[in-house]
Structure formats: structure tokens, C-alpha cells
C-alpha atoms as a PDB file:
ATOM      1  CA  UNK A   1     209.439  42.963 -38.075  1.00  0.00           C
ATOM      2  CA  UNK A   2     207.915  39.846 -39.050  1.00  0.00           C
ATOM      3  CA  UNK A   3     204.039  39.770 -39.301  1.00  0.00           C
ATOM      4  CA  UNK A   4     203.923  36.089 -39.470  1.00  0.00           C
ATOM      5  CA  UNK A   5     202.704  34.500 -36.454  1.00  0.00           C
ATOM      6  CA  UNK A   6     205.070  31.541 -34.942  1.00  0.00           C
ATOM      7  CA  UNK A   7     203.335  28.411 -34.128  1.00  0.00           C
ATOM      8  CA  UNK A   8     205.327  25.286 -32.265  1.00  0.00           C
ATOM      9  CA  UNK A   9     206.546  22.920 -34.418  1.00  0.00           C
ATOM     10  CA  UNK A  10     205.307  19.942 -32.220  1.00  0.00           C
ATOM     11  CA  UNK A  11     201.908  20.901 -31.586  1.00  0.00           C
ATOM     12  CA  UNK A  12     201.012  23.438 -33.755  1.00  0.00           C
ATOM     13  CA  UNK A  13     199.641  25.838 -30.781  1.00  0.00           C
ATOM     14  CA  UNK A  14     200.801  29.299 -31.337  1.00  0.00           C
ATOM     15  CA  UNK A  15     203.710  30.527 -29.574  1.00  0.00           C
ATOM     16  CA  UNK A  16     205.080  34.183 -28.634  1.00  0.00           C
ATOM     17  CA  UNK A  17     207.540  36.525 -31.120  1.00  0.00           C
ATOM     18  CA  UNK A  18     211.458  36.625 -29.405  1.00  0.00           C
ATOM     19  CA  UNK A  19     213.985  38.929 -30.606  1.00  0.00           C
ATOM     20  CA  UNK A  20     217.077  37.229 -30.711  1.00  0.00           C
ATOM     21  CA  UNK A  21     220.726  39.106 -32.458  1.00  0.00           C
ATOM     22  CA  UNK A  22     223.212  38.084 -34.856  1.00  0.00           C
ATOM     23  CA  UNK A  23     226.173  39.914 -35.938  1.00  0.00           C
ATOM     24  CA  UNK A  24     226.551  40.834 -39.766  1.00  0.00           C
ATOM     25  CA  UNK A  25     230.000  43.164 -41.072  1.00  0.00           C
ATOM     26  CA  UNK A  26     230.423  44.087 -37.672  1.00  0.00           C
ATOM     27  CA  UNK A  27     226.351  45.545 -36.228  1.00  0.00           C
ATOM     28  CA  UNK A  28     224.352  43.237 -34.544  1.00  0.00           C
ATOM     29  CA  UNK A  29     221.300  42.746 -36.647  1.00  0.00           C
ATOM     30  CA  UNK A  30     217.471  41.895 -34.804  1.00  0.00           C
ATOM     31  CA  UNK A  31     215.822  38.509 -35.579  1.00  0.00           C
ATOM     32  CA  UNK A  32     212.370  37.449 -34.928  1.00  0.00           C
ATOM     33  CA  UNK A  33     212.064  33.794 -34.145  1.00  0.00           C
ATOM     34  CA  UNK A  34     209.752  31.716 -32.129  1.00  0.00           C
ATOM     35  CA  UNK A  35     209.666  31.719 -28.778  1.00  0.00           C
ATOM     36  CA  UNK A  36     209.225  28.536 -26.130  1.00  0.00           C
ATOM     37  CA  UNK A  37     206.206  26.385 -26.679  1.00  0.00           C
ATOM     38  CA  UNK A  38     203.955  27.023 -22.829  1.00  0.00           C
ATOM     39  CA  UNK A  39     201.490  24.065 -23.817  1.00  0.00           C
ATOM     40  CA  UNK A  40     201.925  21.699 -20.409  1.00  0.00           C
ATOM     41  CA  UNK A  41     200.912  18.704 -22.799  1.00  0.00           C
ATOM     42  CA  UNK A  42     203.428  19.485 -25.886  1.00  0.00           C
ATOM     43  CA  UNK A  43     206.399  17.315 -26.013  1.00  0.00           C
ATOM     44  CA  UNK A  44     208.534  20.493 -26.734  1.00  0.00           C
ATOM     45  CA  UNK A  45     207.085  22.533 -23.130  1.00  0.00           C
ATOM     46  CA  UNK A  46     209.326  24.081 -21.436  1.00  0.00           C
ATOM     47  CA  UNK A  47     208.723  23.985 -17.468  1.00  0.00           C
ATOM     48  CA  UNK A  48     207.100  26.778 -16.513  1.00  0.00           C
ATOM     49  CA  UNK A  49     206.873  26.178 -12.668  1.00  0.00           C
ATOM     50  CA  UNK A  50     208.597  29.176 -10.002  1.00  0.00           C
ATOM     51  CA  UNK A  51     211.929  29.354 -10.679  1.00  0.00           C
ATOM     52  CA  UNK A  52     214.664  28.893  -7.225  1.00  0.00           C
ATOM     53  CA  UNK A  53     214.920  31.858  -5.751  1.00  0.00           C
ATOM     54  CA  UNK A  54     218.795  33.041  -5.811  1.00  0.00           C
ATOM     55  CA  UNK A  55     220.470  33.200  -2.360  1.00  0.00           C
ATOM     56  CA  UNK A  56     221.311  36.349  -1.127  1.00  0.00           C
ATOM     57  CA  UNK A  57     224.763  36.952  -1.585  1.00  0.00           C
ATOM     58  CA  UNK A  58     226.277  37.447   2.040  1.00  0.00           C
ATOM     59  CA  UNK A  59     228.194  39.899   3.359  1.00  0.00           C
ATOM     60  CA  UNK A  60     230.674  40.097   6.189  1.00  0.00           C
ATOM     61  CA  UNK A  61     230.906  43.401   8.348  1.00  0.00           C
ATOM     62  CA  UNK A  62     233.880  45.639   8.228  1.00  0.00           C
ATOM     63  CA  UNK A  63     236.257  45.026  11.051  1.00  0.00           C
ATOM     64  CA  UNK A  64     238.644  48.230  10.319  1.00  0.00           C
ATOM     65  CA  UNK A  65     236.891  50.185  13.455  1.00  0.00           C
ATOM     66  CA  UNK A  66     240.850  51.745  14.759  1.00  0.00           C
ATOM     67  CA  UNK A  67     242.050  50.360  17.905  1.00  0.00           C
ATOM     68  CA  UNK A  68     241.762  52.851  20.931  1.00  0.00           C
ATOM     69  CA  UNK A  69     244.202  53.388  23.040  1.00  0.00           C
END
């Protein structure tokens, strides 16, 4: 693992370590590389408000209850 420490390239304010993969003669190989910039005044931010919460995916009863006769 990298001991460098990323820093964004707009601002300069350090930003966090991300593990992204790559695949080299067939195993996917770890890569270190700089995570988002979280500075709300750096051009490069990413939005870091609540994100939508996902509808809950709905259902429909079973209707398969045997007629009686």
C-alpha cells in the first residue's frame, strides 16, 4: 500500500486513500488512488448532502388461496 498521502489536485486539501481494481494476465490487481475532494468551497467537491432515499420496492399479495367449494 501506498504511504503517500493524496491531496486534491484543485485545492491542495488532503483527501482520503480509495482502493480501486484493475485486471492484469487475468487477477484483479488493488490500486490506491485518491479519493473525492469533501472541501464545500473546492471547485472539484463532490455534493455531500443526504442522498434520496430508495423507494421500497412493492409487493403484491399472493392470490393462490384455493377456491372452496
Amino acid at each position: 500500500m501506498d504511504s503517500e498521502k493524496h491531496v486534491c489536485p484543485a485545492c491542495g486539501q488532503s483527501v482520503e486513500t480509495v482502493v480501486k481494481r484493475h485486471k492484469t494476465l487475468g487477477a484483479w490487481v488493488p490500486r490506491w488512488v485518491p479519493g473525492p475532494c469533501h472541501n464545500p468551497h473546492c471547485a472539484a467537491s463532490v455534493e455531500t448532502g443526504p442522498e434520496p432515499a430508495a423507494e421500497p420496492a412493492k409487493t403484491k399479495p399472493n392470490k393462490t388461496a384455493a377456491k372452496k367449494s
